[in-house]
Protein backbone atom coordinates (compact mmCIF):
# COMPACT_ATOMS: atom_id res chain seq x y z
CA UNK A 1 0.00 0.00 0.00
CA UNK A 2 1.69 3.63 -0.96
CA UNK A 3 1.67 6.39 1.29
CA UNK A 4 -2.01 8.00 2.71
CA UNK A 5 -2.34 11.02 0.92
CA UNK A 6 -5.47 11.58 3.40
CA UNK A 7 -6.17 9.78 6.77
CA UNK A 8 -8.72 11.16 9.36
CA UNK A 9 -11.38 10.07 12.04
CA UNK A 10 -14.63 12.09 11.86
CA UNK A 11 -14.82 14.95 14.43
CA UNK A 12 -17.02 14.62 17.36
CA UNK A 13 -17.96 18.62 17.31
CA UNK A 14 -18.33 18.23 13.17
CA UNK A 15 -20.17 15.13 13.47
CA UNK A 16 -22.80 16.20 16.33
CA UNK A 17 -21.95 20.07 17.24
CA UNK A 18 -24.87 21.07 19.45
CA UNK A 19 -25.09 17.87 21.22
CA UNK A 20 -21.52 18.16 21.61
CA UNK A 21 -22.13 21.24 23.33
CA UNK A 22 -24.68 20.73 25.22
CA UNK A 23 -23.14 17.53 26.69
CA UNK A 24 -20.14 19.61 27.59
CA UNK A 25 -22.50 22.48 28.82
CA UNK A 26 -24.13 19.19 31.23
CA UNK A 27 -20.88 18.66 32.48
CA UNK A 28 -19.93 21.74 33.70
CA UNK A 29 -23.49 22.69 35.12
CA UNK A 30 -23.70 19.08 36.78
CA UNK A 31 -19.86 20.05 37.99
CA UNK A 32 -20.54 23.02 39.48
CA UNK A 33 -24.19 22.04 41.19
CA UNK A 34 -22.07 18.77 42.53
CA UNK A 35 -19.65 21.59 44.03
CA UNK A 36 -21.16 24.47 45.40
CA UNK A 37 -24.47 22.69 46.13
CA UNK A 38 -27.70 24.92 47.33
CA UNK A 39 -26.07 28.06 46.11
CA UNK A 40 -27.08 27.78 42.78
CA UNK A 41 -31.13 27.73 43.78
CA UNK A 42 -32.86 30.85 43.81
CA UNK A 43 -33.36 31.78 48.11
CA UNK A 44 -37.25 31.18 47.60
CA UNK A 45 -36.80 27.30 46.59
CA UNK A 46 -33.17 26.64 48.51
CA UNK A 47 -35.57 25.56 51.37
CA UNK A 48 -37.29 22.82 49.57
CA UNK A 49 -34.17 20.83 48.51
CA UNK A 50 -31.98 18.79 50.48
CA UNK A 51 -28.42 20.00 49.76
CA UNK A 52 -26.87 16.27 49.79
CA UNK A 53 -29.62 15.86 47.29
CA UNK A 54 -28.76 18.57 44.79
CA UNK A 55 -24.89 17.99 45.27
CA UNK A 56 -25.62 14.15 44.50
CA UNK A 57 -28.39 15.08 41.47
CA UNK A 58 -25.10 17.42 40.34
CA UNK A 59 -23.26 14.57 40.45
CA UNK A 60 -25.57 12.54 38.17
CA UNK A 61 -25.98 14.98 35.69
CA UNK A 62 -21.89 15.19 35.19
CA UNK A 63 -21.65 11.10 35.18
CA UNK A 64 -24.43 11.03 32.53
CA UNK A 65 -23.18 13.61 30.57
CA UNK A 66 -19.28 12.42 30.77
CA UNK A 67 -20.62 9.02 29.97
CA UNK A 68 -22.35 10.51 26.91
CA UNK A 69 -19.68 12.14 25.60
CA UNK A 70 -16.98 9.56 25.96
CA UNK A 71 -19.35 7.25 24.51
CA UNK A 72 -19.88 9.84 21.34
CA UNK A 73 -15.85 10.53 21.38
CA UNK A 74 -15.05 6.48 21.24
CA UNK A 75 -17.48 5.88 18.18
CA UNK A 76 -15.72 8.54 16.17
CA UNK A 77 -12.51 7.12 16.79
CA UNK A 78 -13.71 3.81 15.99
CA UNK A 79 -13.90 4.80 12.25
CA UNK A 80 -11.31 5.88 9.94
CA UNK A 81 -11.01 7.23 6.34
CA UNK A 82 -7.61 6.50 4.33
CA UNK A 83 -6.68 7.15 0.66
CA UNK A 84 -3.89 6.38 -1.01
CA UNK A 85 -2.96 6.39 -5.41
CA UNK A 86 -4.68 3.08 -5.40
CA UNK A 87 -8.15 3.01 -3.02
CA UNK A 88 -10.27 4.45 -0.59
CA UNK A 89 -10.25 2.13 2.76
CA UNK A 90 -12.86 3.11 5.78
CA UNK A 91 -12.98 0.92 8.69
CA UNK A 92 -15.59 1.39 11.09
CA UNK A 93 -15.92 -0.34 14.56
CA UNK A 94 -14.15 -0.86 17.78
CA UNK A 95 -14.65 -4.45 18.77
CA UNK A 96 -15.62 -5.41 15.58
CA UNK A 97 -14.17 -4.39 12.47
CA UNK A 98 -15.79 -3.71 9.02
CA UNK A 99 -13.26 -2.60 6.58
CA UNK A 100 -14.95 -1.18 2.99
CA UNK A 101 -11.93 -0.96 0.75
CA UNK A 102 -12.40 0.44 -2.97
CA UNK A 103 -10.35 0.80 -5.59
CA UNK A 104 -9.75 4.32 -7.71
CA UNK A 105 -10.33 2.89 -11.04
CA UNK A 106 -13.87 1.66 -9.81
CA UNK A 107 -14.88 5.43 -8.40
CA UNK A 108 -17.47 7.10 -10.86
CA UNK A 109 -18.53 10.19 -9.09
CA UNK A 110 -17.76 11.95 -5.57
CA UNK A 111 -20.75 13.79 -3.59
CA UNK A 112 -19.51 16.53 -0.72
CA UNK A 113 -22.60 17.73 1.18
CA UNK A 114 -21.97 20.19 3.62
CA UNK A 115 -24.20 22.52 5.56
CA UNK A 116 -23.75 25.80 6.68
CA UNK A 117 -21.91 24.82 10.42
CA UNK A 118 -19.96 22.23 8.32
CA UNK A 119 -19.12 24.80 6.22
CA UNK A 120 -17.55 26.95 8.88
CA UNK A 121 -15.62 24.77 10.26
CA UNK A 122 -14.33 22.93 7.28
CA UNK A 123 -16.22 19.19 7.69
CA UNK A 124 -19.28 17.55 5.25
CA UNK A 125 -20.57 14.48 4.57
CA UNK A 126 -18.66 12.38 1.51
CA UNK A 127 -20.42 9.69 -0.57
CA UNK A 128 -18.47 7.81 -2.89
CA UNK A 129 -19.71 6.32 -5.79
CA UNK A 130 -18.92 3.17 -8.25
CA UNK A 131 -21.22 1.29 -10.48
CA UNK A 132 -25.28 2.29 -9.71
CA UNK A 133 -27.59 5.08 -8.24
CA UNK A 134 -26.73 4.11 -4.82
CA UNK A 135 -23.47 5.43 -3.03
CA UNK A 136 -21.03 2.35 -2.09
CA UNK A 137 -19.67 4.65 0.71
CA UNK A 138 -21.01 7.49 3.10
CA UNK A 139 -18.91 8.93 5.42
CA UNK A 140 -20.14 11.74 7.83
CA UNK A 141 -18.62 14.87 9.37
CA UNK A 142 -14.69 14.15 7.89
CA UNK A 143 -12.71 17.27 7.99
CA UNK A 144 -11.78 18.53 5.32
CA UNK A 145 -14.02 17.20 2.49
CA UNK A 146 -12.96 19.37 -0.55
CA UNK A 147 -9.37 17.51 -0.27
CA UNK A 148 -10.87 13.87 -0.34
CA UNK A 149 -12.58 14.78 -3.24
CA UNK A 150 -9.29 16.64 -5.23
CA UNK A 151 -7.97 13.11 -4.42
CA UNK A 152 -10.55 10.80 -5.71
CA UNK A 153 -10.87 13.20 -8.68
CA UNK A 154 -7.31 13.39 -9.69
């Protein structure tokens, strides 16, 4: 196999931005309830909460949230887009493997889709086409798109 001219993992925050975000915004609320407690309920309610309760609730909400998001951050590390001169290789999977491995000469037509966030930040969605209507490969949020597409191309 020649040198990767291209070799990436799909980006969490391209992938899934505002659940990214809010995940991360779950984390640090749920941190900061699980640290300072009562303080953050408005006077009139602070009465009608335990404060072991809201520290351990505070607690929840960060494990939940840090649970999500390392679950979310290990699934886009489980796949991986390659090309080389010869082919396009994707595995996807972390236990189990599935490798999709397809050859330049066999590649009829490239589709980028991007929207506008994936715009801004330089990601989109690549389908890769061979023989029929139906794309052989779709890959979501890769960085970068434009470039594996200058590469299939030519």
């Amino acid at each position: 196999m020649s040198e990767p001219s291209y070799d990436a993992h799909p980006s969490l925050l391209r992938t899934r931005p505002f659940a990214t975000l809010i995940t991360l915004l779950l984390m640090a609320g749920g941190l900061l309830v699980a640290v300072s407690g009562v303080q953050f309920i408005p006077p009139q309610f602070s009465g009608q909460f335990e404060p072991k309760m809201v520290q351990v609730a505070g607690i929840a909400v960060f494990a939940i949230a840090t649970l999500k998001f390392l679950v979310s951050w290990v699934s886009t590390r489980a796949d991986r887009l390659v090309v080389t001169d010869e082919e396009l290789i994707w595995t996807h999977g972390l236990l189990s493997k599935q490798y999709t491995e397809i050859g330049m000469g066999s590649v009829r037509s490239v589709r980028v889709s991007q929207s506008l966030f994936q715009r801004i930040v330089n990601a989109g969605d690549v389908e890769i086409f061979t023989a029929g209507d139906d794309p052989e490969l779709v890959v979501r949020g890769l960085p970068d798109p434009g470039r594996i597409r200058d590469l299939v191309n030519g």
